[in-house]
Structure formats: C-alpha cells, structure tokens
N, C-alpha and C. Protein backbone atom coordinates (compact mmCIF):
# COMPACT_ATOMS: atom_id res chain seq x y z
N UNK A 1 11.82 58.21 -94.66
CA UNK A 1 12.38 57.04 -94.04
C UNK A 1 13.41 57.47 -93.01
N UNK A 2 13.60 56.79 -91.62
CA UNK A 2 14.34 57.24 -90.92
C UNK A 2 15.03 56.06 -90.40
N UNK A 3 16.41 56.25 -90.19
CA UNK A 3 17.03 55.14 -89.89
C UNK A 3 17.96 55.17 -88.45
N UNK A 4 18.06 54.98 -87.77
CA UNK A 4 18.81 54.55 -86.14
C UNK A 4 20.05 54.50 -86.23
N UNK A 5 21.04 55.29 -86.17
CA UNK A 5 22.55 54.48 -86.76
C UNK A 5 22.94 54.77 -85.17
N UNK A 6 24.07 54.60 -84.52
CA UNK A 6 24.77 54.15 -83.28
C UNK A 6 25.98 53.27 -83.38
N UNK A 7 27.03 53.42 -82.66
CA UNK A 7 28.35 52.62 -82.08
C UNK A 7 28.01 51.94 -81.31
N UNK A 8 28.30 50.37 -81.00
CA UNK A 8 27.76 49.97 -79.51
C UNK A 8 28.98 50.31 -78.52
N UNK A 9 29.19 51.60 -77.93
CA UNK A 9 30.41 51.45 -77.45
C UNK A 9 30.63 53.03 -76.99
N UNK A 10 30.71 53.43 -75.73
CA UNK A 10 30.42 54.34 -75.28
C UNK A 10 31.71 55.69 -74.57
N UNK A 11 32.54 54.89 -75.79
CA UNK A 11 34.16 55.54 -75.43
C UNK A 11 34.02 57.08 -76.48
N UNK A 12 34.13 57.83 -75.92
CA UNK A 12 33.98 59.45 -77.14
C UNK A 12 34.49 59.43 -78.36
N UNK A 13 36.20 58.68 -78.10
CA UNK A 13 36.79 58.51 -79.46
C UNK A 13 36.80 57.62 -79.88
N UNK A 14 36.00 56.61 -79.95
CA UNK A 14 35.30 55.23 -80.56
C UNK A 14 35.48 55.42 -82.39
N UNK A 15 36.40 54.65 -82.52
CA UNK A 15 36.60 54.19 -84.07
C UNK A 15 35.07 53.69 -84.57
N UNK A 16 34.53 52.98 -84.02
CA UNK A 16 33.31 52.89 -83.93
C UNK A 16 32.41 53.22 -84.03
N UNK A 17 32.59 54.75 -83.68
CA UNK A 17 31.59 56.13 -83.79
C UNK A 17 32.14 56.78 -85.23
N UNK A 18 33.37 56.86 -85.49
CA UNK A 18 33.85 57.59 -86.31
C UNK A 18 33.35 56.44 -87.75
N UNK A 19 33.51 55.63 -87.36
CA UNK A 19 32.57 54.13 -88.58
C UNK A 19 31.37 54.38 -89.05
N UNK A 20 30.52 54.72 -87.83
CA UNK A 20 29.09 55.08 -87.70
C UNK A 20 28.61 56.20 -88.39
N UNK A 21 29.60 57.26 -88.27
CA UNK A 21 29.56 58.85 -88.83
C UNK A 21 29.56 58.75 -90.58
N UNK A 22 30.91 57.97 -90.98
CA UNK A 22 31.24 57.91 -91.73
C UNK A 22 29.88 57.04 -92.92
N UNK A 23 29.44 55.71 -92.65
CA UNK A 23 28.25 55.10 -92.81
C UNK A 23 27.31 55.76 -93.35
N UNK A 24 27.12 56.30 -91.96
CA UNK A 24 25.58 57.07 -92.27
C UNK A 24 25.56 58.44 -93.43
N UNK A 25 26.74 58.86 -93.78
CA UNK A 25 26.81 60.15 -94.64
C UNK A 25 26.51 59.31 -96.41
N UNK A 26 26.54 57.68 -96.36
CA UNK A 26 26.56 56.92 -97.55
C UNK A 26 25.37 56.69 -97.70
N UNK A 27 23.97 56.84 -97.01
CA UNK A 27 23.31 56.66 -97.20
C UNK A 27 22.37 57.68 -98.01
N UNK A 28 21.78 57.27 -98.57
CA UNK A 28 20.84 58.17 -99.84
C UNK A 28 19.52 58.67 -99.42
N UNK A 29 18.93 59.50 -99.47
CA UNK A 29 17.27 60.09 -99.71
C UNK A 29 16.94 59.12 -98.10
N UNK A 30 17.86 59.55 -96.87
CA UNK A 30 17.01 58.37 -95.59
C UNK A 30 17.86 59.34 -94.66
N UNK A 31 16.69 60.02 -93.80
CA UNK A 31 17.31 61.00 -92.67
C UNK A 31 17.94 59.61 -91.00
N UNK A 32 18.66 60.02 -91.02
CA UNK A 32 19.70 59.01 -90.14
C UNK A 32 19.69 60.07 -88.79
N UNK A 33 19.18 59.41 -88.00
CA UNK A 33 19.55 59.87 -86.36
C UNK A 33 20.54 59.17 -85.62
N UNK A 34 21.45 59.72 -85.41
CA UNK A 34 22.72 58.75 -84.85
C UNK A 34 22.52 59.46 -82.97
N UNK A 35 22.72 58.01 -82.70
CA UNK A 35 22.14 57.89 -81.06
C UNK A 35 23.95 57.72 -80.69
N UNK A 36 23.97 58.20 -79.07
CA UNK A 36 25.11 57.95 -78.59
C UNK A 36 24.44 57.20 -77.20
N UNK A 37 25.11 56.33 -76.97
CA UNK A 37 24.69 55.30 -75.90
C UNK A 37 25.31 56.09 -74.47
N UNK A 38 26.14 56.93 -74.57
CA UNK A 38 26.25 57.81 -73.18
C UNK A 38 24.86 58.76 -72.95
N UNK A 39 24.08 58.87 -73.81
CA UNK A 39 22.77 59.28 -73.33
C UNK A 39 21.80 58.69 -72.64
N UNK A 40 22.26 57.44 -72.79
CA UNK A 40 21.55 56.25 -72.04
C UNK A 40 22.24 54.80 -71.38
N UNK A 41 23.01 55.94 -70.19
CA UNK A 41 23.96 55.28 -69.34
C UNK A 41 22.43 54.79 -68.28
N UNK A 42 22.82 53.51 -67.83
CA UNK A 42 22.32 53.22 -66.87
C UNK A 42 22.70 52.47 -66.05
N UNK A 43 21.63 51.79 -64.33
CA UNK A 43 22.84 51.39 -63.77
C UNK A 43 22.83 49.61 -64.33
N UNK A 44 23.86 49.04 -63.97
CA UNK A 44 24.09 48.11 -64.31
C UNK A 44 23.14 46.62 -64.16
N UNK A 45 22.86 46.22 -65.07
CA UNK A 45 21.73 45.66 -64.87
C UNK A 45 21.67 44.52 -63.88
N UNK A 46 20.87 44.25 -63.62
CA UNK A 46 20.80 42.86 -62.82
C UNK A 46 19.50 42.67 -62.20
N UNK A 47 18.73 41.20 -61.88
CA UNK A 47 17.35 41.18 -61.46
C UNK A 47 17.39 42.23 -60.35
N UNK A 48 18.09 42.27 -59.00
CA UNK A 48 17.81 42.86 -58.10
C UNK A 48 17.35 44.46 -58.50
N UNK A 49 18.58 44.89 -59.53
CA UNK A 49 18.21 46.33 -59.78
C UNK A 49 16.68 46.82 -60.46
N UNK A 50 16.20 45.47 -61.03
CA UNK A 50 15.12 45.40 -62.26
C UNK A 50 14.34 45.38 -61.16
N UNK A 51 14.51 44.68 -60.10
CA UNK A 51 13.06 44.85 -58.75
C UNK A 51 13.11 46.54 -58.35
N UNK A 52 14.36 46.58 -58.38
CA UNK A 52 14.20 48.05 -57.27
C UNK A 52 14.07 49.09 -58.23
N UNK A 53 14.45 49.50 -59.27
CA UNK A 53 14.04 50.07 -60.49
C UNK A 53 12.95 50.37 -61.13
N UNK A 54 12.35 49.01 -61.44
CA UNK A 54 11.57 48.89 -62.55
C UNK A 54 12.22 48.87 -63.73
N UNK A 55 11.49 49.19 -64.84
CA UNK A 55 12.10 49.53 -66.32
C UNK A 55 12.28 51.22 -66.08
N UNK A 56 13.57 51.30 -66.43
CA UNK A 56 14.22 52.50 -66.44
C UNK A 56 13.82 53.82 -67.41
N UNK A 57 13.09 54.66 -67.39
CA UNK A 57 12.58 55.78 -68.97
C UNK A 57 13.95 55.49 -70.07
N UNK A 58 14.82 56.18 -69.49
CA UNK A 58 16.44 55.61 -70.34
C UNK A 58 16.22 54.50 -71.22
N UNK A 59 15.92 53.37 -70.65
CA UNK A 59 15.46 51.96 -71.82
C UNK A 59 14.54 52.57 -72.73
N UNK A 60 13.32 52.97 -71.66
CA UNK A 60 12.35 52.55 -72.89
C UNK A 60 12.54 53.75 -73.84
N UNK A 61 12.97 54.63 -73.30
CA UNK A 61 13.38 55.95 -74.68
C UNK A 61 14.36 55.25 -76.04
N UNK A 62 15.02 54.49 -75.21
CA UNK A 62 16.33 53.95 -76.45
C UNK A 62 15.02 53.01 -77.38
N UNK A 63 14.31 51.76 -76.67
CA UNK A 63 13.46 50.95 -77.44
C UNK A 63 12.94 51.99 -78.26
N UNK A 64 12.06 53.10 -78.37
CA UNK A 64 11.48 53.56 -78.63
C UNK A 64 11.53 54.38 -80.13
N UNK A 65 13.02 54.92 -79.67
CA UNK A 65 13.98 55.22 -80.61
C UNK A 65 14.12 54.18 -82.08
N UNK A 66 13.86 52.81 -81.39
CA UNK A 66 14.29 51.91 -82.25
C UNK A 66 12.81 51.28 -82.88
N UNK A 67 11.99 51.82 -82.24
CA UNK A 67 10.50 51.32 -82.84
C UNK A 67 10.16 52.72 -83.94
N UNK A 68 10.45 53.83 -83.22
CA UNK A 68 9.75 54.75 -84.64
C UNK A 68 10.73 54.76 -85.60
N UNK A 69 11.85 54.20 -85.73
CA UNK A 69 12.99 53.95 -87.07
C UNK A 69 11.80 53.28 -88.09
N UNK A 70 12.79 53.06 -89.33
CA UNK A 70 12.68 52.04 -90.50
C UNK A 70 13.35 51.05 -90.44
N UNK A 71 14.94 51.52 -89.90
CA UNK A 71 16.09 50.35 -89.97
C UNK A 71 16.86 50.87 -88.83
N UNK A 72 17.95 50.23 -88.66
CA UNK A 72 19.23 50.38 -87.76
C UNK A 72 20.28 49.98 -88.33
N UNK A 73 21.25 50.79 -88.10
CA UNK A 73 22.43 50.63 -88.68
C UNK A 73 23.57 50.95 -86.86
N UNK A 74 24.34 49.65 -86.93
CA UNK A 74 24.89 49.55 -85.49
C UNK A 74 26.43 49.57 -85.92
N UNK A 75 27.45 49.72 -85.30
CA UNK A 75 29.16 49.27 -85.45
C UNK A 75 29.33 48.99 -84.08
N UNK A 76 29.34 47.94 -84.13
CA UNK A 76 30.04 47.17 -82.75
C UNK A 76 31.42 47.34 -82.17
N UNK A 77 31.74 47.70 -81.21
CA UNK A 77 33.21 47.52 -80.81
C UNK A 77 33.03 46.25 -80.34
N UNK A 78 34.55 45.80 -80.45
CA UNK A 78 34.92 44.66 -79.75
C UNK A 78 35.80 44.77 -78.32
N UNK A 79 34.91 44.21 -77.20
CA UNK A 79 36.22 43.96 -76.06
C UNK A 79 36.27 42.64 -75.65
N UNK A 80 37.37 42.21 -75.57
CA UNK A 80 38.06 41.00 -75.02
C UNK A 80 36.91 39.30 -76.06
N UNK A 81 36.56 39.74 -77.40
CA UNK A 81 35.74 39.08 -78.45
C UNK A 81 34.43 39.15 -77.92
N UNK A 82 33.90 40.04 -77.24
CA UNK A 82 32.25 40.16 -76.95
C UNK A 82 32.17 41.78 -76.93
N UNK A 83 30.49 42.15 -76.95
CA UNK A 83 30.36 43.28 -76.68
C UNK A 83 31.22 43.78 -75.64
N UNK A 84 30.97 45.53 -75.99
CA UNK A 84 31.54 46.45 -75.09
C UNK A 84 29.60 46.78 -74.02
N UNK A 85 30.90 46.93 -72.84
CA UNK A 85 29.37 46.49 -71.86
C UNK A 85 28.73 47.63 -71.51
N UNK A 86 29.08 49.03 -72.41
CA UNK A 86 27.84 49.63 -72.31
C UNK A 86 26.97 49.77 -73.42
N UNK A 87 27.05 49.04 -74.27
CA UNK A 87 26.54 48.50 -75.27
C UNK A 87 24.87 47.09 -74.91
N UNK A 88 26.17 46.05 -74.45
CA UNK A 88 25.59 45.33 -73.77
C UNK A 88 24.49 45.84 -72.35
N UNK A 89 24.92 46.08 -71.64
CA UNK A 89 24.07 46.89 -70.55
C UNK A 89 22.37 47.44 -71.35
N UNK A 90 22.55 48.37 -72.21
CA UNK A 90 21.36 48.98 -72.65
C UNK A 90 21.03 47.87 -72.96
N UNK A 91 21.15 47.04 -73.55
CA UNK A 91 20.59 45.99 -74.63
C UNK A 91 19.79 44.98 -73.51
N UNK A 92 20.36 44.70 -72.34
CA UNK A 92 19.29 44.09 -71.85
C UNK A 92 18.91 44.40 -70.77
N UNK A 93 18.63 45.64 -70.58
CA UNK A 93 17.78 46.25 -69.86
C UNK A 93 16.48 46.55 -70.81
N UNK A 94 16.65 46.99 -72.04
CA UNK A 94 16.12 47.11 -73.33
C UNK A 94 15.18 45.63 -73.05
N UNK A 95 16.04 44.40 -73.35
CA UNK A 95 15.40 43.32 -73.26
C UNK A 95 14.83 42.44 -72.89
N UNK A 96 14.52 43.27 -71.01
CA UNK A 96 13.57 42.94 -70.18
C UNK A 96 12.38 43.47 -70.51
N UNK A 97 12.01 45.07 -70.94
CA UNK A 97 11.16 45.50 -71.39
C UNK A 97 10.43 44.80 -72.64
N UNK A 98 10.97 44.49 -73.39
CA UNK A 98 10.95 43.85 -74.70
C UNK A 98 11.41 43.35 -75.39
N UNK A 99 11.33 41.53 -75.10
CA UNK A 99 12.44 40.88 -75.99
C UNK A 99 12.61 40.42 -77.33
N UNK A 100 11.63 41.12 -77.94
CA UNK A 100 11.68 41.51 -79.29
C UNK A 100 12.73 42.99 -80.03
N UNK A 101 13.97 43.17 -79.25
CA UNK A 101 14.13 44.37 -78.97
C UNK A 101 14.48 45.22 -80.09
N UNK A 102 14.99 44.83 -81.77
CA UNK A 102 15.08 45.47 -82.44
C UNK A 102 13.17 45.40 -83.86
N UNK A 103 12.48 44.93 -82.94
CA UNK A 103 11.22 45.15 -83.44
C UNK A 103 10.71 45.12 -84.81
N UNK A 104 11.65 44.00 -85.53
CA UNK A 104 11.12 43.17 -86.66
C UNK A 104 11.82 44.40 -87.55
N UNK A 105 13.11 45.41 -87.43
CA UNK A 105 13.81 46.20 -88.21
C UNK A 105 15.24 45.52 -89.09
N UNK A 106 14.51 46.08 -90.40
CA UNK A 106 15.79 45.62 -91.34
C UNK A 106 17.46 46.31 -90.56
N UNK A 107 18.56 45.46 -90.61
CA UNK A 107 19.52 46.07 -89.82
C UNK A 107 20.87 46.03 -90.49
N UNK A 108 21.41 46.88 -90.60
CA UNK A 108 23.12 46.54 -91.20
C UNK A 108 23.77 46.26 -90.24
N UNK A 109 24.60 45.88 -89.88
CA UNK A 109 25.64 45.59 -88.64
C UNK A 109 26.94 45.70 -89.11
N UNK A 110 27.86 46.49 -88.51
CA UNK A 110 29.37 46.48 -88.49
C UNK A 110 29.98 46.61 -87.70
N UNK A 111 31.42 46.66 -87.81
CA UNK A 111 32.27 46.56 -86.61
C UNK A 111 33.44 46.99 -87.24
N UNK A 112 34.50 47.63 -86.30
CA UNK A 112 35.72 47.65 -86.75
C UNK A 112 36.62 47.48 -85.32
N UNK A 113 38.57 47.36 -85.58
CA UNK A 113 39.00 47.70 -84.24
C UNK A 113 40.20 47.58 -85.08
N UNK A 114 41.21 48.16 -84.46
CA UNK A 114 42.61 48.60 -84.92
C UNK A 114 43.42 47.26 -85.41
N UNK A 115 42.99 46.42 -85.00
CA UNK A 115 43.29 44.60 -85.55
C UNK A 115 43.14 44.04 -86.74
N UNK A 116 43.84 43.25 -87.25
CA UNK A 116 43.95 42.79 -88.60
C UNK A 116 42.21 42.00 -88.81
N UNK A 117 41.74 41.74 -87.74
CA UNK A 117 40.44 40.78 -87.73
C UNK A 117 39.21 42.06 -87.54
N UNK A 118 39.62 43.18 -87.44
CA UNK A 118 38.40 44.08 -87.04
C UNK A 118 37.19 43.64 -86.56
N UNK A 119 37.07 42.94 -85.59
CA UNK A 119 36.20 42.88 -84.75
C UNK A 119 35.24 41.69 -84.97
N UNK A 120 35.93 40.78 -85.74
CA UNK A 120 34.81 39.60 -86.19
C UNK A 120 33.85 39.06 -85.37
N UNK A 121 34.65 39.15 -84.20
CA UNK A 121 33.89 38.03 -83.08
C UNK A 121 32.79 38.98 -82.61
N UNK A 122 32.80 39.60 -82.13
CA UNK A 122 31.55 40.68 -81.95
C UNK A 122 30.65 40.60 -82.83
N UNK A 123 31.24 40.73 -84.04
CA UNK A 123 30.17 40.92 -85.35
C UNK A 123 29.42 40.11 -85.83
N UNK A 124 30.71 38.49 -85.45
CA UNK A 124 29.69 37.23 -85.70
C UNK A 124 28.78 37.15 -84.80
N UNK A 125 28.67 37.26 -83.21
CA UNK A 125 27.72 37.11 -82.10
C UNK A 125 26.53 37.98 -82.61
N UNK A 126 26.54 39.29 -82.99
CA UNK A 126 25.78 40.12 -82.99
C UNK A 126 25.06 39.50 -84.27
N UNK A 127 25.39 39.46 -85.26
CA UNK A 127 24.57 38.80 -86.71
C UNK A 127 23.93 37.65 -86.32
N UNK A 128 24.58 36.73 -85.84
CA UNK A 128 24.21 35.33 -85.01
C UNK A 128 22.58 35.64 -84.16
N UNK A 129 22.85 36.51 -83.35
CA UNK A 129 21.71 36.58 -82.42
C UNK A 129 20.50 37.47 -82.92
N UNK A 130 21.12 38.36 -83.90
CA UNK A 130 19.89 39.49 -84.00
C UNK A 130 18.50 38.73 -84.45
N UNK A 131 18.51 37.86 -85.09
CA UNK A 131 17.01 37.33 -85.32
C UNK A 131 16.28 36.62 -83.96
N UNK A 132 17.12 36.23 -83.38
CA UNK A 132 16.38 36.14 -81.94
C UNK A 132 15.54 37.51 -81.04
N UNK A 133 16.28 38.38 -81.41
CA UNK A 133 15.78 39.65 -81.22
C UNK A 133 15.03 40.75 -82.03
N UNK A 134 14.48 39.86 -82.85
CA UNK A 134 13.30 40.17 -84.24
C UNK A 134 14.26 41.32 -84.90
N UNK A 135 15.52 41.19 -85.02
CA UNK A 135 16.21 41.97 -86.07
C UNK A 135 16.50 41.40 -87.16
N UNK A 136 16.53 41.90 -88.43
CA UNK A 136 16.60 40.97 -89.90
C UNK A 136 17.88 41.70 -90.23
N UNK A 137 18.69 40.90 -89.93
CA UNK A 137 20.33 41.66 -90.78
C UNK A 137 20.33 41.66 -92.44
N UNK A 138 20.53 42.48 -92.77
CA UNK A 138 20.45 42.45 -94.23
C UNK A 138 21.98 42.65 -94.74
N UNK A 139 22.64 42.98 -94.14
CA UNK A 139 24.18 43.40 -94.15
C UNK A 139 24.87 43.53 -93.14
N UNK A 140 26.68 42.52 -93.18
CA UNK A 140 27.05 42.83 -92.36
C UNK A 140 28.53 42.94 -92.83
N UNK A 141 29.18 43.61 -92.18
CA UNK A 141 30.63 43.99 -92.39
C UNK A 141 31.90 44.30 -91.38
N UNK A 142 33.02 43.83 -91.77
CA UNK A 142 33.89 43.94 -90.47
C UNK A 142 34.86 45.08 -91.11
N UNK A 143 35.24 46.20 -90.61
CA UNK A 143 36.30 47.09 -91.10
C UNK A 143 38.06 46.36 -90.14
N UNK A 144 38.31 46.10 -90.68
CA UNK A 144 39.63 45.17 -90.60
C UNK A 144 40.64 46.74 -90.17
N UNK A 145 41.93 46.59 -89.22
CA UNK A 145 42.69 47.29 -89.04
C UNK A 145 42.08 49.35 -89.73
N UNK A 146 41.62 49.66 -88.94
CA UNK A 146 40.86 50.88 -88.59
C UNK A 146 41.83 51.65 -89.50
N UNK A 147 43.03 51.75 -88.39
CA UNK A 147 43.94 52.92 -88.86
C UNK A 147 44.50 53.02 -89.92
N UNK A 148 44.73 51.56 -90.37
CA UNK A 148 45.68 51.64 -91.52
C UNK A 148 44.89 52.08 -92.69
N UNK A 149 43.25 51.81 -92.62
CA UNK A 149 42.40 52.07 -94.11
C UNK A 149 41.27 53.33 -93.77
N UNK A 150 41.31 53.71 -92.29
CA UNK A 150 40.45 54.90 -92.07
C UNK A 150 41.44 56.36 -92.10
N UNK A 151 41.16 57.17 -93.21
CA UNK A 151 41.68 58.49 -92.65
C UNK A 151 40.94 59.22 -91.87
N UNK A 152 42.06 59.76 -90.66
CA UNK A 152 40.95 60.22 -89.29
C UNK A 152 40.84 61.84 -89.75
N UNK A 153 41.45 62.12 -90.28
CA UNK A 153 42.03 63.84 -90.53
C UNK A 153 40.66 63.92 -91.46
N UNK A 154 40.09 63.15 -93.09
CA UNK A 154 39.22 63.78 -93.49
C UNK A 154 38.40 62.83 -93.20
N UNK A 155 37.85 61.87 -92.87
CA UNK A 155 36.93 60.85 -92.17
C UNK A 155 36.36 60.29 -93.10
N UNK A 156 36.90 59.37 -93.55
CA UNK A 156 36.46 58.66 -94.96
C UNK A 156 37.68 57.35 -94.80
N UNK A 157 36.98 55.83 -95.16
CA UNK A 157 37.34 55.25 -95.65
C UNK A 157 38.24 55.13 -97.06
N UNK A 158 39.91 55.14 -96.60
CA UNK A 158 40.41 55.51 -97.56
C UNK A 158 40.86 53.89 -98.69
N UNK A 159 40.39 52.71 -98.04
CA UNK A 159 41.10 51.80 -98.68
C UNK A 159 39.40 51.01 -99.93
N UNK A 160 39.46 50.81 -101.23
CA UNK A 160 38.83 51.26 -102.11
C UNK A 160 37.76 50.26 -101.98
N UNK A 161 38.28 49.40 -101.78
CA UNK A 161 37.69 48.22 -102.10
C UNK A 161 36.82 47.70 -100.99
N UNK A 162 37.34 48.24 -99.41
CA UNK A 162 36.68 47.99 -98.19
C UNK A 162 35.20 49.08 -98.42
N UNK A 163 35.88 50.14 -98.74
CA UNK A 163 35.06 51.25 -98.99
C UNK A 163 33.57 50.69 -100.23
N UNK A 164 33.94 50.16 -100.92
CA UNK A 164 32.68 49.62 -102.05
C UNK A 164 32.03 48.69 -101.42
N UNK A 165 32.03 47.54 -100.28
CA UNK A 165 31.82 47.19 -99.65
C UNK A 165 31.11 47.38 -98.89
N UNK A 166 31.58 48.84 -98.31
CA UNK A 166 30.62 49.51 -97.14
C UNK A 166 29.84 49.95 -97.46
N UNK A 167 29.94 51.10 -99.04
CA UNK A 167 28.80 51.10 -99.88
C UNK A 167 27.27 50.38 -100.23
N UNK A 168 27.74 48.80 -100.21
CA UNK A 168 26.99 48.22 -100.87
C UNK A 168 26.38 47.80 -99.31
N UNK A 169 26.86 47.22 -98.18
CA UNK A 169 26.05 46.85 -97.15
C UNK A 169 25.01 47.88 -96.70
N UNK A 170 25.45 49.59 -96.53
CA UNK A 170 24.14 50.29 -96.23
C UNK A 170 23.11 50.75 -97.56
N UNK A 171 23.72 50.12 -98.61
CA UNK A 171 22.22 50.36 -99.55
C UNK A 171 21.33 49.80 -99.38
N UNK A 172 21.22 48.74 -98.18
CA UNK A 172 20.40 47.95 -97.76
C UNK A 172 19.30 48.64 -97.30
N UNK A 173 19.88 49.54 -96.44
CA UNK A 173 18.89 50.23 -95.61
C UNK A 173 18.00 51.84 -96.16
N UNK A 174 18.70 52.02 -98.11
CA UNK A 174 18.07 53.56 -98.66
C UNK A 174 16.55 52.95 -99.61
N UNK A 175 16.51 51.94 -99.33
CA UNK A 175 15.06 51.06 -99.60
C UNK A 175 14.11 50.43 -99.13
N UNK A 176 13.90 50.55 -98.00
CA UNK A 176 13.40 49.59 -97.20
C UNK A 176 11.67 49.45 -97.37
N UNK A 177 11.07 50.83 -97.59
CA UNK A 177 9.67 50.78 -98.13
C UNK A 177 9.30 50.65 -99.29
C-alpha cells in the first residue's frame, strides 16, 4: 500500500512539513512518499497561460503521483484563512487536467499554524470541498498552536492527547485494502 503524504505549502521550514514528517512516521505496514510541492512549481495559473501552455508535465506528474497512491495524507498551511497559493496553484492547474483531482482516494487532512486555532479555516475549506474533487476524507485534524505542543529539536508531537488524536486520524489510511 502506498500512500501520498505532502504540506500544501511550499515554505522549506513549513511547520506543515515538519506535521507531515512527523504523521507519516505513525503510520503502520504503508510505504509513504512524501512529495514537496517546490518540485512542482509552476507558472501561475490562469486561462491565458492554460492556452499558451497547455497542461504542464509538472501537473500531470503531481496528478499522477496521486492516481498510483492508495490514500493521501495532506497538512494544509493557512494564509490570510485560505490556502497557501502554492498549494493552491498546483491544485488547479491539476484541476484543469482533471477535475476529479484526488481520484476517488481515501484522504486524512490536517493543518497546523503557530495560532491558538491552528489553521481551522483552511482545514474546514479543504474537508468541505474534497468530495467535490472525488476525495473521501476519512480524517481530519487541526494541530492548534504548533510551537507550544510540537518539539522541533526531537520532532514529535509532544502534547498527549493532541498526539492520540493524530494517531487515530492516520489509522485511517494503514487499511485501506
């Protein structure tokens, strides 16, 4: 079983990424490929570019990525309560090619950000929409104030109870067949 994990959020030191890292090491007997979305910078979308372009290889490598998975496991950053827009960007360039774009995959979704609300609003949009985008959320979770419950030194969720939590949302994804 192979599973998709990724940050939507294309900053190096992304709490987000370090969420993602952390996640994916909880998962059981399921080899996890963690994608970085600076591999699939592109230019900014828009019809005109989609004429002069076409569909970009960059997209369809990321779709692709997300079709030979089992599941996906995502952590959203939050900017200004919506995606971070290189997040956004892939996603619908992704979703000109195919607007089915997470391709009928079981999905965990999370989010965190240094804020007492860790990233709700992102997290709600993203859970909200994924079935429009043939994604089946099976779990979703907000990591509330990063710093105060993430230790960065050994990279582990140090606060217990957030942590059992996080546990239980990616067991979603060590079963899926």
């Amino acid at each position: 079983m192979k599973i998709i994990a990724f940050a939507a959020s294309t900053h190096n030191k992304s709490i987000n990424k370090q969420l993602i890292h952390y996640a994916s090491q909880l998962l059981d007997k399921v080899q996890v490929e963690i994608l970085d979305l600076n591999d699939y910078e592109l230019p900014l979308y828009s019809q005109d570019k989609e004429d002069e372009l076409g569909h970009p290889q960059l997209a369809k490598d990321f779709l692709a990525k997300i079709g030979n998975s089992d599941g996906v496991l995502i952590s959203f950053a939050e900017h200004n309560g919506s995606y971070a827009v290189g997040y956004k960007n892939i996603f619908d360039w992704c979703s000109r090619i195919e607007p089915k774009v997470f391709q009928n995959k079981p999905m965990v979704l999370l989010a965190t950000s240094p804020g007492s609300m860790g990233g709700a609003s992102v997290l709600a949009a993203a859970v909200q929409s994924a079935p429009y985008f043939d994604g089946i959320v099976k779990a979703s979770l907000s990591i509330p104030s990063f710093y105060d419950n993430f230790d960065a030194d050994k990279q582990i969720l140090r606060h217990d109870e957030l942590n059992e939590q996080l546990k239980d949302a990616v067991s979603h994804l060590n079963h899926l067949k």
